[in-house]
Protein backbone atom coordinates (compact mmCIF):
# COMPACT_ATOMS: atom_id res chain seq x y z
CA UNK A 1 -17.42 -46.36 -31.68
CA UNK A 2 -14.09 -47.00 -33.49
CA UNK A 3 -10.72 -46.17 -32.16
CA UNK A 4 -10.63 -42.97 -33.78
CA UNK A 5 -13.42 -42.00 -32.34
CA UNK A 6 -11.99 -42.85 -28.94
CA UNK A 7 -8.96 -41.57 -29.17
CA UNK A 8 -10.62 -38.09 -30.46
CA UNK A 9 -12.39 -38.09 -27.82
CA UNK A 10 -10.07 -38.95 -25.13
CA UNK A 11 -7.86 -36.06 -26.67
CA UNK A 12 -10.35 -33.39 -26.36
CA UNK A 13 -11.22 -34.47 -22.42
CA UNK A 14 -7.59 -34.14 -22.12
CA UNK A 15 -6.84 -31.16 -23.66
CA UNK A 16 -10.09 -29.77 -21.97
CA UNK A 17 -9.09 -30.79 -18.32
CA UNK A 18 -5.48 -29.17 -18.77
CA UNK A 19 -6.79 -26.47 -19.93
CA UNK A 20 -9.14 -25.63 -16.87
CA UNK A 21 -6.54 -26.77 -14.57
CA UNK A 22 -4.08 -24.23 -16.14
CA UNK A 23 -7.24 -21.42 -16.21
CA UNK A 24 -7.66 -22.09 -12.55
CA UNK A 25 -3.87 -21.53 -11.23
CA UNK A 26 -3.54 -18.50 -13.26
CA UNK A 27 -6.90 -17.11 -11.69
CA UNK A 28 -6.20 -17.97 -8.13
CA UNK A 29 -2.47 -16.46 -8.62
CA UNK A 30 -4.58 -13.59 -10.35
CA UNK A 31 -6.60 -13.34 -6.79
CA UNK A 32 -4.12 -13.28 -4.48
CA UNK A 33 -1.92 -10.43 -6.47
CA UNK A 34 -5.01 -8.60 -6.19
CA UNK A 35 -5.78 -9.35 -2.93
CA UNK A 36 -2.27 -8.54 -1.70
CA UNK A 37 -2.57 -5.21 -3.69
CA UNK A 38 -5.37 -4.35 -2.13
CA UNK A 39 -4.67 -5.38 1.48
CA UNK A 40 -1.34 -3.17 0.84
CA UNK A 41 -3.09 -0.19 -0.73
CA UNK A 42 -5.34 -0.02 2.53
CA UNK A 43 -2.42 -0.25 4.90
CA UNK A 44 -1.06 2.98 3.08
CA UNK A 45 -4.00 4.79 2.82
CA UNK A 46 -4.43 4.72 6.47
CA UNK A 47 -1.23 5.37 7.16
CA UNK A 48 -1.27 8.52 4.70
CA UNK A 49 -4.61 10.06 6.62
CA UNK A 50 -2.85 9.42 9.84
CA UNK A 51 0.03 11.14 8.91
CA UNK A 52 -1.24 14.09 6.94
CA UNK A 53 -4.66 14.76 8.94
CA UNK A 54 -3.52 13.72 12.49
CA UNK A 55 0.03 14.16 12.96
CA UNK A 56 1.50 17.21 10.87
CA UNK A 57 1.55 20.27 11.76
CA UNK A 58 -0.15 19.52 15.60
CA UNK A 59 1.42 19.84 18.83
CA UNK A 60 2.91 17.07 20.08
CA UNK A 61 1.91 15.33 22.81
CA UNK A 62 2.04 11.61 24.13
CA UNK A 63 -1.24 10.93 22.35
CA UNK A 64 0.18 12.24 19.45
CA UNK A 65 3.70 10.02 19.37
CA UNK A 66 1.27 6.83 20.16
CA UNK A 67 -0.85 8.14 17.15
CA UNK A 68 2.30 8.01 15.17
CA UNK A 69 3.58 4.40 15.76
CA UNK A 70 0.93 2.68 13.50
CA UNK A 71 1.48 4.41 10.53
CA UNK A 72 5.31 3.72 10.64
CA UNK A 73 4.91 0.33 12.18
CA UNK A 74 3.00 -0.31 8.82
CA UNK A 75 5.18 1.74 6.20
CA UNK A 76 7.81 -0.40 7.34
CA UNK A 77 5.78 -3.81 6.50
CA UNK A 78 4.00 -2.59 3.35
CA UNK A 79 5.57 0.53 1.67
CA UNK A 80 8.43 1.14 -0.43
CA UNK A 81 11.98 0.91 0.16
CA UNK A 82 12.38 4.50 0.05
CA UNK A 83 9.13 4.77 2.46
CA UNK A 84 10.73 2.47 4.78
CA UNK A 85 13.96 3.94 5.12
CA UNK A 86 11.71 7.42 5.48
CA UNK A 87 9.71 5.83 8.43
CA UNK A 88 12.73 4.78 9.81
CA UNK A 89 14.98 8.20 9.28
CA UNK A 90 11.63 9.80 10.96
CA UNK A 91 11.73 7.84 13.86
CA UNK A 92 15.23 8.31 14.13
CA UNK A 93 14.73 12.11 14.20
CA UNK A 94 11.85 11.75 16.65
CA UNK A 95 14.18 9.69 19.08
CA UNK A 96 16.67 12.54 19.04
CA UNK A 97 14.48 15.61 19.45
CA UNK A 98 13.98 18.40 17.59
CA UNK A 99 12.51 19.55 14.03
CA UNK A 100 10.74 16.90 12.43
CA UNK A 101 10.25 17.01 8.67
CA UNK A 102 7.70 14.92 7.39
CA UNK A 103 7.11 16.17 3.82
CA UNK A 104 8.94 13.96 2.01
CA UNK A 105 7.20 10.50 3.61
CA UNK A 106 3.77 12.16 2.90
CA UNK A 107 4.77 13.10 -0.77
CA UNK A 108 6.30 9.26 -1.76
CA UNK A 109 3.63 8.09 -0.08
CA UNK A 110 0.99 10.44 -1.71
CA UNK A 111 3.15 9.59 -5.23
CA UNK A 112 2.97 5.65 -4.75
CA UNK A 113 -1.04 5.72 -3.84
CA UNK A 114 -1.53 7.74 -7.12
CA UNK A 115 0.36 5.39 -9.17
CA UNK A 116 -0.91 2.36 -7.78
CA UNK A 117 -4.82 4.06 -8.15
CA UNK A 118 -3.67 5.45 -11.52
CA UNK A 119 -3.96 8.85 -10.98
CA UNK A 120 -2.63 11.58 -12.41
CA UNK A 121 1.35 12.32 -10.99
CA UNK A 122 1.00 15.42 -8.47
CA UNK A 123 4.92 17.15 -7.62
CA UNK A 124 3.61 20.08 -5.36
CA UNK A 125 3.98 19.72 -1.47
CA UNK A 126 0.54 19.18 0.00
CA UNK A 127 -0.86 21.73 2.02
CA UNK A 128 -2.58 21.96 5.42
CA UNK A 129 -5.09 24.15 6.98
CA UNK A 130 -4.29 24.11 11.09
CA UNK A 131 -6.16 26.40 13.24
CA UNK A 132 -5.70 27.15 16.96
CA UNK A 133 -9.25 26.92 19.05
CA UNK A 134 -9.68 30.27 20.29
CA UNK A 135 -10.86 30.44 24.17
């Protein structure tokens, strides 16, 4: 084998060892984006069926407040900055009694899921079907 041969050689090892050790730093930062997105997306997706099946538009009650703390607990780790400063004006409002509103939370929220699950934008309000039991 002559030098050329060696140093061809040695080149292509190179260049092939570089090249799998940039492959595998871009797919393990690939991973944990994807990962993180997901673990994030999960967190608000609970959070959103908590919110809009379990908590709006029911009477309150102590079961009902305790209900409540996860889903802001976790808006204010994972969501938006908007969302978080929603969670927080919400529990604000809870604190100090009286009308709750909790439309706009739900909607971001609802907006932010869509967008990360690329679905189509939705703008209306959603709506909810409560019935009383009837004795």
């Amino acid at each position: 084998m002559s030098v050329v041969d060696v140093i061809k050689t040695t080149i292509t090892v190179t260049i092939a060892a570089v090249g799998w050790v940039v492959a595998h730093y871009f797919n393990t930062k690939r991973d944990k984006t994807l990962k993180r997105r997901e673990i994030i997306t999960k967190h608000l997706i609970d959070s959103y069926k908590i919110l809009a099946y379990d908590i709006v538009h029911r009477e309150y009650s102590v079961e009902l407040v305790r209900k409540l703390e996860l889903p802001l607990v976790e808006l204010q780790l994972f969501g938006t900055k908007r969302q978080i400063e929603l969670a927080q004006k919400l529990a604000y409002d809870m604190k100090k009694g009286g009308a709750v509103n909790m439309n706009d939370l739900i909607n971001d929220l609802r907006a932010e899921l869509r967008k990360e699950l690329e679905l189509e934008p939705v703008n209306e309000d959603i709506h909810f079907i409560r019935y009383k039991k009837i004795r």
